[in-house]
C-alpha atoms as a PDB file:
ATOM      1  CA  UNK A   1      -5.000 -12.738  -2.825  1.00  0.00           C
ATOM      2  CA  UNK A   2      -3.922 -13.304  -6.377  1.00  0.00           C
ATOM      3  CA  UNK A   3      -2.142 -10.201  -6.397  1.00  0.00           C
ATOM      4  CA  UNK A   4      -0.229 -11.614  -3.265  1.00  0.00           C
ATOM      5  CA  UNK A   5       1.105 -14.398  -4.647  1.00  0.00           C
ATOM      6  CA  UNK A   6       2.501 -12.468  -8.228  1.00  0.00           C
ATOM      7  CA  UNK A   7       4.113 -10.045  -5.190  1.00  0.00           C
ATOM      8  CA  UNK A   8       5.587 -12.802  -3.386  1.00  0.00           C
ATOM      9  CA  UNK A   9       6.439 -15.308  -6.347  1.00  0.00           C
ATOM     10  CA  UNK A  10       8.312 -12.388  -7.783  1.00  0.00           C
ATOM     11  CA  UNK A  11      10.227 -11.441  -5.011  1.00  0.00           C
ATOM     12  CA  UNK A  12      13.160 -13.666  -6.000  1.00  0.00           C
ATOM     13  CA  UNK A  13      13.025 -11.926  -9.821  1.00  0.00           C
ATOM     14  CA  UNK A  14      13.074  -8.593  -8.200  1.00  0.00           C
ATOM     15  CA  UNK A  15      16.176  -9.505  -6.042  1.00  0.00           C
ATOM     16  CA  UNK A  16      17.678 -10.589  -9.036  1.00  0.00           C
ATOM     17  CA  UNK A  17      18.114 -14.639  -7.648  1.00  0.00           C
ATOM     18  CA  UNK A  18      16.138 -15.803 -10.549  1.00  0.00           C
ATOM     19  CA  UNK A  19      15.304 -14.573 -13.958  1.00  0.00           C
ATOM     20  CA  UNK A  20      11.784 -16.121 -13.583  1.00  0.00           C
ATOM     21  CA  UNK A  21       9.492 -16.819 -10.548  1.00  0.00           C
ATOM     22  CA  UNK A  22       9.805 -20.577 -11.752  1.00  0.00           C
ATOM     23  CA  UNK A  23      13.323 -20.730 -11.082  1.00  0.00           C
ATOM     24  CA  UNK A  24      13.186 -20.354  -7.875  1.00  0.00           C
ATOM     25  CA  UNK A  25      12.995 -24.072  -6.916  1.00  0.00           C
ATOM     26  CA  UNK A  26      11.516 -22.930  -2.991  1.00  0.00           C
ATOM     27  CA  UNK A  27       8.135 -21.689  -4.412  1.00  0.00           C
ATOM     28  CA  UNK A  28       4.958 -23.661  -5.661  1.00  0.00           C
ATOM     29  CA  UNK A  29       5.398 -21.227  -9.000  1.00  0.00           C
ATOM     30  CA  UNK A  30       6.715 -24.258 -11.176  1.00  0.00           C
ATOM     31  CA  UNK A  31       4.083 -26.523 -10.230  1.00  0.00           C
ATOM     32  CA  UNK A  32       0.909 -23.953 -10.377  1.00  0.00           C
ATOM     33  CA  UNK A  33       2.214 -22.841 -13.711  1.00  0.00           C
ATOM     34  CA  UNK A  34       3.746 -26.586 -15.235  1.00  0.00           C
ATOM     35  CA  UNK A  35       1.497 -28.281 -13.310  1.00  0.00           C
ATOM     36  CA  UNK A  36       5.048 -30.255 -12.034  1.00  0.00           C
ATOM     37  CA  UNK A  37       3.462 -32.997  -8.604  1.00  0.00           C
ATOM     38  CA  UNK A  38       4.649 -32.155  -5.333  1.00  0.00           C
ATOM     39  CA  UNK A  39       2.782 -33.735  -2.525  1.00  0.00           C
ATOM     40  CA  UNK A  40       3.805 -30.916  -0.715  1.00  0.00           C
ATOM     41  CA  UNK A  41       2.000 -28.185  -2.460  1.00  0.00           C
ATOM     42  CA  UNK A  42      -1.923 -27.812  -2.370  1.00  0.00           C
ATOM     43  CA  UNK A  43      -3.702 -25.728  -4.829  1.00  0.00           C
ATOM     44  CA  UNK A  44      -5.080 -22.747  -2.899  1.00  0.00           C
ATOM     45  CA  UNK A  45      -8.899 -22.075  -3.458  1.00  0.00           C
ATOM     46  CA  UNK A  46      -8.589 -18.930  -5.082  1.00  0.00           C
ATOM     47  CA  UNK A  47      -6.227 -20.837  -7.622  1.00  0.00           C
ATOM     48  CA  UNK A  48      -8.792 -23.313  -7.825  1.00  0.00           C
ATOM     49  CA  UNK A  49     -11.908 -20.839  -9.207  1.00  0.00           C
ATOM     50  CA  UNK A  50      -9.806 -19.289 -11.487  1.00  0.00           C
ATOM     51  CA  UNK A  51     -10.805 -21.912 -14.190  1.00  0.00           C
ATOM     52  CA  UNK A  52     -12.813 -25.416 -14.455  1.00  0.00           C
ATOM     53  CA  UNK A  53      -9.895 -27.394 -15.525  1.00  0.00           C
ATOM     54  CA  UNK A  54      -5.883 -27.964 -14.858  1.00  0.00           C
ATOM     55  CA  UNK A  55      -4.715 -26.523 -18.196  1.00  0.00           C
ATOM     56  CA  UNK A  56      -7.093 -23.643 -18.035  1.00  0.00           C
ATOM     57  CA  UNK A  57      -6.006 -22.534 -14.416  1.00  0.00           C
ATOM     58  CA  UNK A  58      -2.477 -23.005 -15.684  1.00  0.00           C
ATOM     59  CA  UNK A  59      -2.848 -20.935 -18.485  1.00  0.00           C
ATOM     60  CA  UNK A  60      -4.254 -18.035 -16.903  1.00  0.00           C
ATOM     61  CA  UNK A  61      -2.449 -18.253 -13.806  1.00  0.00           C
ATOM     62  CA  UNK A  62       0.929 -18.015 -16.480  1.00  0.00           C
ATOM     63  CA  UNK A  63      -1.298 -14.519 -17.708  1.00  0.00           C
ATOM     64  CA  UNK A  64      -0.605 -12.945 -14.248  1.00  0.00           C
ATOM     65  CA  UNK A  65       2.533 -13.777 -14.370  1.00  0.00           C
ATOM     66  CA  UNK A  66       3.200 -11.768 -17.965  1.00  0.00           C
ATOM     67  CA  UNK A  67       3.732  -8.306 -16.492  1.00  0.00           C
ATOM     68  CA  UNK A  68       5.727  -7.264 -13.892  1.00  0.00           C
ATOM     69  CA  UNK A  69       3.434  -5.841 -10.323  1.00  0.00           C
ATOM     70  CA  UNK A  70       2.496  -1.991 -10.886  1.00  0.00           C
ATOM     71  CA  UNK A  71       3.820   0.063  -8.612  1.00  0.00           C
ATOM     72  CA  UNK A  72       0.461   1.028  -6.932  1.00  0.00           C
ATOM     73  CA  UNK A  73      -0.050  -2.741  -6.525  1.00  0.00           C
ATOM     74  CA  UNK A  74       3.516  -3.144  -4.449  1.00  0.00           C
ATOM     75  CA  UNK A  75       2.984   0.033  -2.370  1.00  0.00           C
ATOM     76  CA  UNK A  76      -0.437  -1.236  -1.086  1.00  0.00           C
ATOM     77  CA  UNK A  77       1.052  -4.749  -0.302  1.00  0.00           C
ATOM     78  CA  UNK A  78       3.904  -3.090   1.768  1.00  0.00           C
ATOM     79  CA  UNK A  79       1.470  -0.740   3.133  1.00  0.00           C
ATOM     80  CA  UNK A  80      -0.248  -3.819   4.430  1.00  0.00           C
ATOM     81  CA  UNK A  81       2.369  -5.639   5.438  1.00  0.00           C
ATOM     82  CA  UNK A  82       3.838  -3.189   7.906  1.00  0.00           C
END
């Protein structure tokens, strides 16, 4: 699922909208990564066992987010998807 959510919070990069998925003010990106409040957002569980605490998740949520999707990665998520 993880991998979904880099390929979908970096669709706006790759269209060239944003420079960073936490730009893009209509994704949760900005408040998984800066832990910014939205009632609106709820952390997903898989977000949730990533680490014990806020900070921790944060941090290595930000770690997914340091290298772009290989192309191997995108293929099988638009294999999927059709």
């Amino acid at each position: 699922m993880l991998t979904c959510y880099r390929y979908i919070e970096l669709n706006p990069v790759r269209a060239g909208m944003v420079r960073r998925p936490g730009e893009y003010r209509w994704f949760s990106h900005a408040c998984t990564v800066h832990g910014e409040y939205d009632a609106g957002i709820v952390p997903r569980p898989s977000y949730l066992a990533m680490a014990r605490t806020d900070a921790e998740r944060r941090a290595a949520y930000r770690v997914l987010f340091s290298e772009d999707l290989g192309a191997e990665e995108m293929e099988g998520i638009r294999a999927h998807t059709q």
